[in-house]
PDB file of N, CA and C in Angstrom:
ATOM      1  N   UNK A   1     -45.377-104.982 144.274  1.00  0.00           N
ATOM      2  CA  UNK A   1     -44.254-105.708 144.821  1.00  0.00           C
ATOM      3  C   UNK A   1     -44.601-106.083 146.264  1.00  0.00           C
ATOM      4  N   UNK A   2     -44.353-107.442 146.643  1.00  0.00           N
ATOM      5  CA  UNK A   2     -44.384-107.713 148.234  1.00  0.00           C
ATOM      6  C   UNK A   2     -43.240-108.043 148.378  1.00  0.00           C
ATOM      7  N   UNK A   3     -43.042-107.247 149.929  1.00  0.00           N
ATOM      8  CA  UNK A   3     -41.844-107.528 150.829  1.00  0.00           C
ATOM      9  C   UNK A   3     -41.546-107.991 151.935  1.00  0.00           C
ATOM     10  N   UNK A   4     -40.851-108.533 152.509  1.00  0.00           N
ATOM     11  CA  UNK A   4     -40.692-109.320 154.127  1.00  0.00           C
ATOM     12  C   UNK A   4     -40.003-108.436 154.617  1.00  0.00           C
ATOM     13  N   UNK A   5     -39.406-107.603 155.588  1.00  0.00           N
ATOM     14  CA  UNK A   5     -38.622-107.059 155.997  1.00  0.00           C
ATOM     15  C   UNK A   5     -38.523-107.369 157.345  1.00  0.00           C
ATOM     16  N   UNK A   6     -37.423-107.945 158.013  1.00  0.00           N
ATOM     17  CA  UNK A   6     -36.748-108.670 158.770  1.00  0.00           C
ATOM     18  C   UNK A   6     -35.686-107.983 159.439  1.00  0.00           C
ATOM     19  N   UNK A   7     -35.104-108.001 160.438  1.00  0.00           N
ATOM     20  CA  UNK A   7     -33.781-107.333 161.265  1.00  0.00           C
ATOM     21  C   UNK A   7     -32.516-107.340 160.005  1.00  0.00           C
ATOM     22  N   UNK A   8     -32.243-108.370 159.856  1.00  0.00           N
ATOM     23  CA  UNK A   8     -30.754-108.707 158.923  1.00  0.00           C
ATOM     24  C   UNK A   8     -31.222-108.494 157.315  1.00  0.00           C
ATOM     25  N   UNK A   9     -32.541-108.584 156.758  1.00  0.00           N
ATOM     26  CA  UNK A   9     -32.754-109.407 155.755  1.00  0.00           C
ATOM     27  C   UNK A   9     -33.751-108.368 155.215  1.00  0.00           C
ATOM     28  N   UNK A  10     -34.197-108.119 153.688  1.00  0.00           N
ATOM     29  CA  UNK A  10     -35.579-107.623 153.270  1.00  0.00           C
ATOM     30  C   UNK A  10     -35.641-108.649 152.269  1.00  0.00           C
ATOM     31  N   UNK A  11     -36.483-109.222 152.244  1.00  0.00           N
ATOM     32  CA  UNK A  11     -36.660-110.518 150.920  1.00  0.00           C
ATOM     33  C   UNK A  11     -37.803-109.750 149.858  1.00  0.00           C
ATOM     34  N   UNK A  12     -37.289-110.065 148.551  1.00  0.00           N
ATOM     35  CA  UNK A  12     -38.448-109.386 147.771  1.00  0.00           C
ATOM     36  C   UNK A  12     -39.202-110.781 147.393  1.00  0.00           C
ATOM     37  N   UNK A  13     -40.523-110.856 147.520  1.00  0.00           N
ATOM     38  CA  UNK A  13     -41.157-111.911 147.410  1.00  0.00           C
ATOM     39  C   UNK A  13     -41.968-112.572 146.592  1.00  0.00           C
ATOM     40  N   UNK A  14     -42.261-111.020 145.747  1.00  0.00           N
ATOM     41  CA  UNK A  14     -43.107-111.510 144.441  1.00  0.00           C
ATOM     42  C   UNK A  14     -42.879-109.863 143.792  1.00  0.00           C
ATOM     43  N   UNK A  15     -43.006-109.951 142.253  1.00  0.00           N
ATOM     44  CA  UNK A  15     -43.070-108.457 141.852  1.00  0.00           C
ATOM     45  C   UNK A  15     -43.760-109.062 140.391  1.00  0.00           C
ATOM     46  N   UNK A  16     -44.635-107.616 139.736  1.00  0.00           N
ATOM     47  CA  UNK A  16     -45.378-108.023 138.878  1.00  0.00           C
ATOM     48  C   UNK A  16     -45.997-106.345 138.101  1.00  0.00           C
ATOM     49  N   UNK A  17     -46.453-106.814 137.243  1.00  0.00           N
ATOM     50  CA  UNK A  17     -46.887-105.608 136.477  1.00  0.00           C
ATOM     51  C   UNK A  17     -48.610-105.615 137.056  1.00  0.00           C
ATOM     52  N   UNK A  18     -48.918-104.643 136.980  1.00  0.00           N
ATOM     53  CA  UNK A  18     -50.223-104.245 137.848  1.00  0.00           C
ATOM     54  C   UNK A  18     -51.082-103.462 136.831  1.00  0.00           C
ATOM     55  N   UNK A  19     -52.205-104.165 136.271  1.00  0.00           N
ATOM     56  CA  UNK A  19     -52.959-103.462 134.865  1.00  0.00           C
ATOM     57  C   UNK A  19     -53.803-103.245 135.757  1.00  0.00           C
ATOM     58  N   UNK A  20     -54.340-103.288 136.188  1.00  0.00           N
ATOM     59  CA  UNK A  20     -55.765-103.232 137.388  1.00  0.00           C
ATOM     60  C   UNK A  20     -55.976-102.488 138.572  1.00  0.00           C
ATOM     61  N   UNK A  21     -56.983-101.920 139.158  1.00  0.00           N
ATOM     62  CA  UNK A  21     -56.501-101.434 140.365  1.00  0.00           C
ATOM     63  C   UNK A  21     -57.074-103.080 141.656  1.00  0.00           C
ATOM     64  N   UNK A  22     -57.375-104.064 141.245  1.00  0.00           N
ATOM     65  CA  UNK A  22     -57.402-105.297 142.503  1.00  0.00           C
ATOM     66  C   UNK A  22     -56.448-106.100 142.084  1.00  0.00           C
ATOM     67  N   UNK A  23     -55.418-106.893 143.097  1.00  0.00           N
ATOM     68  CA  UNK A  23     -54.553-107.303 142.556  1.00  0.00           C
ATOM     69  C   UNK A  23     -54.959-108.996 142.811  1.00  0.00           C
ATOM     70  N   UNK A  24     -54.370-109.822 141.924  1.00  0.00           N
ATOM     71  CA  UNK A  24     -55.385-111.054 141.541  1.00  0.00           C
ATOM     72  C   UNK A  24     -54.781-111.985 142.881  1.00  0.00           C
ATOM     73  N   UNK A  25     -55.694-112.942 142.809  1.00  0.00           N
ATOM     74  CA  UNK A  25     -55.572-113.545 143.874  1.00  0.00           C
ATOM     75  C   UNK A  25     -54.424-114.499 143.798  1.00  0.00           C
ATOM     76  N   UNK A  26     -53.637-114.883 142.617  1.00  0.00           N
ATOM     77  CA  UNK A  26     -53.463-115.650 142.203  1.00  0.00           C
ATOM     78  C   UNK A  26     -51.597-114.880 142.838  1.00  0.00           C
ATOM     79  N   UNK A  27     -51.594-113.644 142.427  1.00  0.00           N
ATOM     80  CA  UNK A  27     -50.288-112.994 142.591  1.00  0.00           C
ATOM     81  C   UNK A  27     -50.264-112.644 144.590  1.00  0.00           C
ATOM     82  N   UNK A  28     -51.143-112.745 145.292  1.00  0.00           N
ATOM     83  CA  UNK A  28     -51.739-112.564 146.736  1.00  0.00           C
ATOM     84  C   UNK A  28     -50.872-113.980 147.115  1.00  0.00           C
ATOM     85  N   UNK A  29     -51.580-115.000 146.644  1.00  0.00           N
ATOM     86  CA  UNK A  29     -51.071-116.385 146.741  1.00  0.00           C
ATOM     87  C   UNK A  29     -49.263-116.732 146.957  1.00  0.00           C
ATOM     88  N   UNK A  30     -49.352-116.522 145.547  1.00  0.00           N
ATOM     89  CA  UNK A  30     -47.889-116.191 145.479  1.00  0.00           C
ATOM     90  C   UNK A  30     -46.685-115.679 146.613  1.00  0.00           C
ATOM     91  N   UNK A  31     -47.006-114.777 146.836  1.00  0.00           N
ATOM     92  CA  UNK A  31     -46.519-114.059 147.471  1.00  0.00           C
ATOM     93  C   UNK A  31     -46.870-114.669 149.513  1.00  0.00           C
ATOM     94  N   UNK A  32     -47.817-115.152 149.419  1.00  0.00           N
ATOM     95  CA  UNK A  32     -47.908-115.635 150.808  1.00  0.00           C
ATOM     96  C   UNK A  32     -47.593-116.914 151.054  1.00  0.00           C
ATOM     97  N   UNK A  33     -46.970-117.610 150.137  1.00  0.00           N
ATOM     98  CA  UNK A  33     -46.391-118.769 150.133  1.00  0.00           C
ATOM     99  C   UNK A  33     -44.849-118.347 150.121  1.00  0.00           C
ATOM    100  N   UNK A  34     -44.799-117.589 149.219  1.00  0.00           N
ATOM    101  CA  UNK A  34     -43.328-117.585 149.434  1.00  0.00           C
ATOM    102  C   UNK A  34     -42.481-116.908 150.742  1.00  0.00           C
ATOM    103  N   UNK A  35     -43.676-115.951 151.764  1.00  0.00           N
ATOM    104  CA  UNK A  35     -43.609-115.137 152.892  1.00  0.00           C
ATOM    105  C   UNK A  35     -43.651-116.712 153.811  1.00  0.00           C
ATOM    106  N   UNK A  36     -44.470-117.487 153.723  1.00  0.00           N
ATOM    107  CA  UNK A  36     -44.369-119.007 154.319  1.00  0.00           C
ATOM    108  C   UNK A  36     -42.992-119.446 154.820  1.00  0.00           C
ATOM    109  N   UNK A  37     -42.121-119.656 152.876  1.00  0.00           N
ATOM    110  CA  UNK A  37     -41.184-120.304 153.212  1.00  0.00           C
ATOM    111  C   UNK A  37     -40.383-119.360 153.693  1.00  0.00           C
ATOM    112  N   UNK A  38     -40.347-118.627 153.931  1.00  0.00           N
ATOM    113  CA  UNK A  38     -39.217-117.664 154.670  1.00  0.00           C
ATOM    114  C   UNK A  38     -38.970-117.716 155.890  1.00  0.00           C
ATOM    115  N   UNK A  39     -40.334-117.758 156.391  1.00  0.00           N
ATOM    116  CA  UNK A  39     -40.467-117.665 158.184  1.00  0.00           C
ATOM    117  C   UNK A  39     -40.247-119.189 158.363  1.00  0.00           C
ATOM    118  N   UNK A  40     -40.484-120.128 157.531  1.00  0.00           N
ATOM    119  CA  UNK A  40     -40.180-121.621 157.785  1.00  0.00           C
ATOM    120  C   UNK A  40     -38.524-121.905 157.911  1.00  0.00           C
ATOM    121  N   UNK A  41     -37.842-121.412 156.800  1.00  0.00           N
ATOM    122  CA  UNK A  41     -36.400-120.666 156.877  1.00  0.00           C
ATOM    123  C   UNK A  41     -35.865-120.289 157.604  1.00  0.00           C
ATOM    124  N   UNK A  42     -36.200-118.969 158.239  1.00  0.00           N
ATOM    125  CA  UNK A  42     -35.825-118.888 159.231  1.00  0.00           C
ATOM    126  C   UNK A  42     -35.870-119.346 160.654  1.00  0.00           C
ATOM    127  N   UNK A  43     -37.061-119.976 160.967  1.00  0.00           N
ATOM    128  CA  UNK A  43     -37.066-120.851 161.913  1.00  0.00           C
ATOM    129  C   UNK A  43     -36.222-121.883 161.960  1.00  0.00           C
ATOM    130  N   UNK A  44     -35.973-122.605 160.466  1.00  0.00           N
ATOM    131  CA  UNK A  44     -35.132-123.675 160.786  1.00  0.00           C
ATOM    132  C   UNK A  44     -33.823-123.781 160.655  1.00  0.00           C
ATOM    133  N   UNK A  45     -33.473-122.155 160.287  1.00  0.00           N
ATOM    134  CA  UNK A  45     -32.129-121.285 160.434  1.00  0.00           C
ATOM    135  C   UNK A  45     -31.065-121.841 162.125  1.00  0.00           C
ATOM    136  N   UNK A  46     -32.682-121.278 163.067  1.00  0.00           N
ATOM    137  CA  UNK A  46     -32.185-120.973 163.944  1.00  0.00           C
ATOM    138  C   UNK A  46     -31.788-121.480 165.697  1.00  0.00           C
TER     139      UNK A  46
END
């Protein structure tokens, strides 16, 4: 599971089943795009 955790806010950002011990790049991705739009979000929150 990746998380953002923020003053007001914890966003869950990606979650997934984990067969492996490296986690794919593809779910890495994921997850740092969607950490992207958040901070883009909140910037244009504010």
């Amino acid at each position: 599971m990746y998380v953002a955790k923020f003053e007001e806010a914890i966003y869950v950002l990606h979650c997934f089943h984990k067969k492996t011990q490296v986690t794919s790049k593809q779910d890495r991705a994921i997850a740092a795009v969607r950490y992207r739009a958040v901070v883009n979000a909140r910037k244009e929150k504010k």
